[in-house]
N, C-alpha and C. Protein backbone atom coordinates (compact mmCIF):
# COMPACT_ATOMS: atom_id res chain seq x y z
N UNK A 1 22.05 -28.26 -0.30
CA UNK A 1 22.40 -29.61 -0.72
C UNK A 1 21.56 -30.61 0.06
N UNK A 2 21.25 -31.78 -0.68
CA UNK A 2 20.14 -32.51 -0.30
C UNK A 2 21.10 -33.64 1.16
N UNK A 3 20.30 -33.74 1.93
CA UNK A 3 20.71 -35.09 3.15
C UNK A 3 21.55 -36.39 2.65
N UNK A 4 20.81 -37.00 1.50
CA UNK A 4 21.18 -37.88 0.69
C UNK A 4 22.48 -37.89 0.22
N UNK A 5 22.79 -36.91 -0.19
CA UNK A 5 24.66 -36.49 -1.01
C UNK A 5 25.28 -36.45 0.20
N UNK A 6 24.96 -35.43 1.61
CA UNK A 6 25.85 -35.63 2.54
C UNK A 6 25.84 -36.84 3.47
N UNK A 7 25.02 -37.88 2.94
CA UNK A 7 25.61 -38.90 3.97
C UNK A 7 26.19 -39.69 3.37
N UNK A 8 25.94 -40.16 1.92
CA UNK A 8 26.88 -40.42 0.97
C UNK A 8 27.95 -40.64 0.88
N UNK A 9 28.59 -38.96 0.92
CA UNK A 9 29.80 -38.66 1.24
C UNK A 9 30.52 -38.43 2.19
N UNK A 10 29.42 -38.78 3.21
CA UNK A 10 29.88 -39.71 4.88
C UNK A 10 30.13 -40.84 4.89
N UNK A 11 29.79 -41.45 4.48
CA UNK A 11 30.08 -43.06 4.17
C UNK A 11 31.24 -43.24 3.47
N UNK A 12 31.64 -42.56 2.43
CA UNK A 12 32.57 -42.64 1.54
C UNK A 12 33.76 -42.71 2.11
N UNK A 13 33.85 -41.74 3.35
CA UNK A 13 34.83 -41.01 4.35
C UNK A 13 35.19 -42.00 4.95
N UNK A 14 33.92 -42.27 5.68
CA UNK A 14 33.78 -43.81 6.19
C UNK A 14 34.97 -45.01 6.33
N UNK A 15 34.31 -45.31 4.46
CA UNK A 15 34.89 -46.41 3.98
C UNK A 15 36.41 -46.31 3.63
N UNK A 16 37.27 -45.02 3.64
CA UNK A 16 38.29 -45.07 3.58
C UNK A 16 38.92 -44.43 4.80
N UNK A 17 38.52 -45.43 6.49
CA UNK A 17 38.85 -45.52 7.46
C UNK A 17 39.63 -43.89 8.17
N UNK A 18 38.45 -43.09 7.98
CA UNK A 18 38.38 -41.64 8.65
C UNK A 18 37.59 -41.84 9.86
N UNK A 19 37.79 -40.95 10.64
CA UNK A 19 37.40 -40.82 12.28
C UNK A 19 36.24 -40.13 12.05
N UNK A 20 35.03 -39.98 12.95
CA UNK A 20 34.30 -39.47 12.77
C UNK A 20 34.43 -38.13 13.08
N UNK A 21 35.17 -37.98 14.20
CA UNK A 21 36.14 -36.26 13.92
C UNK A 21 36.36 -35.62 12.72
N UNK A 22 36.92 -36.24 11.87
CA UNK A 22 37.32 -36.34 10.41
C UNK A 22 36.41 -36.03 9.61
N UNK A 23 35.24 -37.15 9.60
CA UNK A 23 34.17 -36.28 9.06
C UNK A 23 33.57 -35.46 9.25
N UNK A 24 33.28 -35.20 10.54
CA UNK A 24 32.41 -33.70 10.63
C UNK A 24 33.15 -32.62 10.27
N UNK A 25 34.59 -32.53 9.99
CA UNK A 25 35.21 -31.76 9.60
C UNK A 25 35.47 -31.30 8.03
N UNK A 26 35.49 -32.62 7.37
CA UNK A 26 35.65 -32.52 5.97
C UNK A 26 34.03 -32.19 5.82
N UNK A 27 32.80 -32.92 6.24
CA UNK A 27 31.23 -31.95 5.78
C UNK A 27 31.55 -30.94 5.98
N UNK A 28 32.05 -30.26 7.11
CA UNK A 28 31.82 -28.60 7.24
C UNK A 28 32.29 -27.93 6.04
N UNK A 29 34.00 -28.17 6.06
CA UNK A 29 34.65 -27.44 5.07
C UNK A 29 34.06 -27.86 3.82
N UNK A 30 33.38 -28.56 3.46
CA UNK A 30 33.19 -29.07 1.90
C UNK A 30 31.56 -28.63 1.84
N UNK A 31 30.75 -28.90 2.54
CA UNK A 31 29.28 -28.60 2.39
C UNK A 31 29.15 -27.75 3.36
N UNK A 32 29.39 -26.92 3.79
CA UNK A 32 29.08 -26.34 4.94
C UNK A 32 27.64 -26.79 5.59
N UNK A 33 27.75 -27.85 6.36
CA UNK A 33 27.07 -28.56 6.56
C UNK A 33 27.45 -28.81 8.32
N UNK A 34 27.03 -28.41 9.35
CA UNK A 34 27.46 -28.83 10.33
C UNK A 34 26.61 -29.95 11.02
N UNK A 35 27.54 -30.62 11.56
CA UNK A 35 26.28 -32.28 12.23
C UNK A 35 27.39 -32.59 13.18
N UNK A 36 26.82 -33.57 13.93
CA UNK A 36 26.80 -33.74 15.25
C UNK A 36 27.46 -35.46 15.04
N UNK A 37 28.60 -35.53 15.89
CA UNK A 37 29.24 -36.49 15.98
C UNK A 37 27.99 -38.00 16.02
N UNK A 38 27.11 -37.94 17.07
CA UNK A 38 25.56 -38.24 17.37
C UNK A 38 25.12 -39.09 16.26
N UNK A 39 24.72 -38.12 15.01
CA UNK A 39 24.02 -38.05 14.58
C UNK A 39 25.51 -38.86 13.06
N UNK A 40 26.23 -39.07 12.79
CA UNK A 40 27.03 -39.31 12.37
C UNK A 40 27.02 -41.06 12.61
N UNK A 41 27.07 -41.17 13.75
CA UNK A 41 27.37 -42.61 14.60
C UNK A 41 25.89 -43.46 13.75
N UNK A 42 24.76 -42.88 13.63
CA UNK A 42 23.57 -43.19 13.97
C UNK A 42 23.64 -43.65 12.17
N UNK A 43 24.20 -42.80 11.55
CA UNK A 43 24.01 -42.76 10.07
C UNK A 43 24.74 -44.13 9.84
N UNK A 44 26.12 -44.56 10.77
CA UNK A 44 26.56 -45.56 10.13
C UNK A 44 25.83 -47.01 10.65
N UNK A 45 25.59 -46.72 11.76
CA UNK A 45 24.58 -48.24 12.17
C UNK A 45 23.46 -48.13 11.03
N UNK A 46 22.72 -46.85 10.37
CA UNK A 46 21.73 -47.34 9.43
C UNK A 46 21.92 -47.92 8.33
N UNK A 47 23.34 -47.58 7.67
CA UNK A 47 23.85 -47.87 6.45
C UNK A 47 24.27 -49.79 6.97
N UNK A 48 25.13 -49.78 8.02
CA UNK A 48 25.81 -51.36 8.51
C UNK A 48 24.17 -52.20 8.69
N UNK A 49 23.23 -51.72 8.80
CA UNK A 49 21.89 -52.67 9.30
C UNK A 49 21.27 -53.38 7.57
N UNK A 50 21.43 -52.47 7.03
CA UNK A 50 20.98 -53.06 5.45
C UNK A 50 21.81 -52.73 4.64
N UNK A 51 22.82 -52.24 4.38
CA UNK A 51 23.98 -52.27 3.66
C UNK A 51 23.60 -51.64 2.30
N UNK A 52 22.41 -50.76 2.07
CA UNK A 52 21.82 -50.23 0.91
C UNK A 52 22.27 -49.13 0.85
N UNK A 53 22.62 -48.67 0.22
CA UNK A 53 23.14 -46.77 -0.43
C UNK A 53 21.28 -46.16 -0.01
N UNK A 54 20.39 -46.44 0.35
CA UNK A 54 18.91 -45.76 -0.11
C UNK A 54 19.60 -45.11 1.37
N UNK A 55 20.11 -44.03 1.82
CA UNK A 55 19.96 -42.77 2.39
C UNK A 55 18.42 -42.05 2.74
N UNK A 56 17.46 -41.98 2.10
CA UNK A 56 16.56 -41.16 2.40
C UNK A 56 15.88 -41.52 3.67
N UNK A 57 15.35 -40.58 4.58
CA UNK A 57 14.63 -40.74 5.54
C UNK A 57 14.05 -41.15 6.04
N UNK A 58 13.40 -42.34 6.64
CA UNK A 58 12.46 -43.00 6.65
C UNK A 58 10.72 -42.18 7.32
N UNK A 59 9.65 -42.62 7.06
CA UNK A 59 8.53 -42.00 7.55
C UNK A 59 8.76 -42.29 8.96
N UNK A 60 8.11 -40.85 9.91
CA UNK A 60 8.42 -40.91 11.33
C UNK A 60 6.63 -40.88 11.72
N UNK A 61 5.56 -41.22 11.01
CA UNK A 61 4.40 -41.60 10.79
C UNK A 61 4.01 -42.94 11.83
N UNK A 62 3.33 -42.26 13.10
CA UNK A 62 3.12 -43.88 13.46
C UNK A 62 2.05 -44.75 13.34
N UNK A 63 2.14 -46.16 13.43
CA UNK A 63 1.59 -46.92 11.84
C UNK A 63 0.12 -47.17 13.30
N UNK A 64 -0.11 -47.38 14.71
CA UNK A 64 -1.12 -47.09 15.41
C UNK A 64 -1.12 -46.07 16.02
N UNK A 65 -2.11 -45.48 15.55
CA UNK A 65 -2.83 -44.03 16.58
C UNK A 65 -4.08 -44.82 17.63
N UNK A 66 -2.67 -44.69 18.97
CA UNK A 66 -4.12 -45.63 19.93
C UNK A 66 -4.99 -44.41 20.63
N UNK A 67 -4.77 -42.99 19.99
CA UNK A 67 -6.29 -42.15 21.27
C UNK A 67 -7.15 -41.92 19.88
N UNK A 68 -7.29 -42.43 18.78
CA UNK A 68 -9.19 -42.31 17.95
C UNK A 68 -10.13 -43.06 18.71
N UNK A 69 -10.80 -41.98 18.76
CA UNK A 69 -12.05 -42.53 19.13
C UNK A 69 -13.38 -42.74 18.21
N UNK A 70 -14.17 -43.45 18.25
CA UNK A 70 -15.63 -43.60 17.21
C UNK A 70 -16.55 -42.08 17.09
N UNK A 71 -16.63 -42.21 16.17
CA UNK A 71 -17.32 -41.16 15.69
C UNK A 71 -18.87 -41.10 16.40
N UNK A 72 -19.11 -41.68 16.79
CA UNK A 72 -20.29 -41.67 17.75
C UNK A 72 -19.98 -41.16 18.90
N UNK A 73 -18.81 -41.16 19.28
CA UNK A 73 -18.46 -40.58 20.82
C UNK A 73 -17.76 -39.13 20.40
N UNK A 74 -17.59 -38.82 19.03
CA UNK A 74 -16.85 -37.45 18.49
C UNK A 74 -18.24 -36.72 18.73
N UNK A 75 -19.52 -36.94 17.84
CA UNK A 75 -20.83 -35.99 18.10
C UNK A 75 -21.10 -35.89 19.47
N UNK A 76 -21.23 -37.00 20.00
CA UNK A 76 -21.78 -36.85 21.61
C UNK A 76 -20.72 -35.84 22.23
N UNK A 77 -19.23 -35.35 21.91
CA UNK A 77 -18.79 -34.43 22.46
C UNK A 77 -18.64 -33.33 21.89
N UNK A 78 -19.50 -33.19 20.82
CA UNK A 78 -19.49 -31.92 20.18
C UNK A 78 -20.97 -31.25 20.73
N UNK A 79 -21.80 -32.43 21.08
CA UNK A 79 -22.66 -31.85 21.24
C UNK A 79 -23.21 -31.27 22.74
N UNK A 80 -22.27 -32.40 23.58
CA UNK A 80 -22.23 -31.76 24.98
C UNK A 80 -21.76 -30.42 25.01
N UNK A 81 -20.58 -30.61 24.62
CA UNK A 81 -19.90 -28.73 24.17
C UNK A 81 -20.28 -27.68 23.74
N UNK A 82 -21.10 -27.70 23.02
CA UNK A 82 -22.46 -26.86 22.58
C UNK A 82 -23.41 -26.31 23.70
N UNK A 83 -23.77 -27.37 23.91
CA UNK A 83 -24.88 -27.83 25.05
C UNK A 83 -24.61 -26.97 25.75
N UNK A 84 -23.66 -27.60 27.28
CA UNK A 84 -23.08 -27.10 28.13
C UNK A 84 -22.27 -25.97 28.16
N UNK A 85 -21.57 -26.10 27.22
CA UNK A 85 -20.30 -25.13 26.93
C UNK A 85 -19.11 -25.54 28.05
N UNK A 86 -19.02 -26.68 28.68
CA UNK A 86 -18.10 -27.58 29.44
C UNK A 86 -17.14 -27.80 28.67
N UNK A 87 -15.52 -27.21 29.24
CA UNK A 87 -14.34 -27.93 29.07
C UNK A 87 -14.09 -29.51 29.00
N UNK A 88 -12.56 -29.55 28.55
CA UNK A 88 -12.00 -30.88 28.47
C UNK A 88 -12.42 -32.06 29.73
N UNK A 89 -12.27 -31.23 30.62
CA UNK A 89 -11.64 -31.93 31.82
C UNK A 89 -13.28 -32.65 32.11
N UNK A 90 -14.23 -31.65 32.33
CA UNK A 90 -15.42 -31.57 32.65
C UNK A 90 -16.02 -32.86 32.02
N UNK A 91 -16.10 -32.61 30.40
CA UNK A 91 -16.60 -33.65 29.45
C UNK A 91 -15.52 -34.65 29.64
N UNK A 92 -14.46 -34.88 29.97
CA UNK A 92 -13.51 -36.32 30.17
C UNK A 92 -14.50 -36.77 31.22
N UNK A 93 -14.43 -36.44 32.11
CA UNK A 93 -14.91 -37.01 33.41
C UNK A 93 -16.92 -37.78 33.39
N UNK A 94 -17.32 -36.56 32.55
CA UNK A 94 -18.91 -36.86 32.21
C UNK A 94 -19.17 -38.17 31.09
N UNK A 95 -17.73 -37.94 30.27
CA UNK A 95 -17.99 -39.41 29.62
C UNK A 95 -17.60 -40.75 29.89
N UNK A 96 -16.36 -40.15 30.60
CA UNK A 96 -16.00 -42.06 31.48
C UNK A 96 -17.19 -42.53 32.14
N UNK A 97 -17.95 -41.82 32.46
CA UNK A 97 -19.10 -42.02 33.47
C UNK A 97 -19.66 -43.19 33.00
N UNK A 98 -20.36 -42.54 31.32
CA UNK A 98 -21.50 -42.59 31.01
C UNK A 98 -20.63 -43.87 30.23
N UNK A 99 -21.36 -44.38 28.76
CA UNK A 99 -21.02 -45.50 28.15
C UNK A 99 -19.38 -45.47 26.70
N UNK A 100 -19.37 -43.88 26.75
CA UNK A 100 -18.11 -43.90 26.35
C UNK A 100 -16.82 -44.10 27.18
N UNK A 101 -15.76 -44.75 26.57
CA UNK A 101 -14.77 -44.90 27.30
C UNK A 101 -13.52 -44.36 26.33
């Protein structure tokens, strides 16, 4: 059974003033579905923050990746690596040196 139906029908539980005890109990017996008081709490602050039925997951995608580096400094360490045949540590240290940072 999809995430979506069981929080649903967490909310539902919810809304007709059940404990969250309550619910993890009625998911089990009804979906055999076991969840975590935790994780219960968390579902209703998401539902109380926008008040939308949209349940689905949000992307856990983060929107800056701050370690890319330029592709000019990707060859220069492919090619030291070659070269040398020098580890991480080795080539970290040989390029802070030099004009990559």
């Amino acid at each position: 059974m999809k995430k979506e139906i069981i929080r649903r029908e967490f909310l539902k539980l919810r809304i007709k003033q059940h404990s969250y005890s309550k619910c993890k109990t009625q998911l089990k017996e009804l979906y055999e579905f076991n969840v975590n008081i935790r994780t219960l709490k968390l579902w209703q602050k998401r539902f109380s923050k926008d008040d939308s039925w949209n349940l689905i997951d949000e992307s856990r995608k983060p929107r800056i990746i701050h370690y890319k580096i330029t592709e000019q400094a990707k060859e220069e360490i492919i090619r030291l690596r070659k070269q040398t045949g020098w580890g991480s540590k080795r080539l970290k240290r040989t390029l802070n040196n030099s004009t990559f940072s």
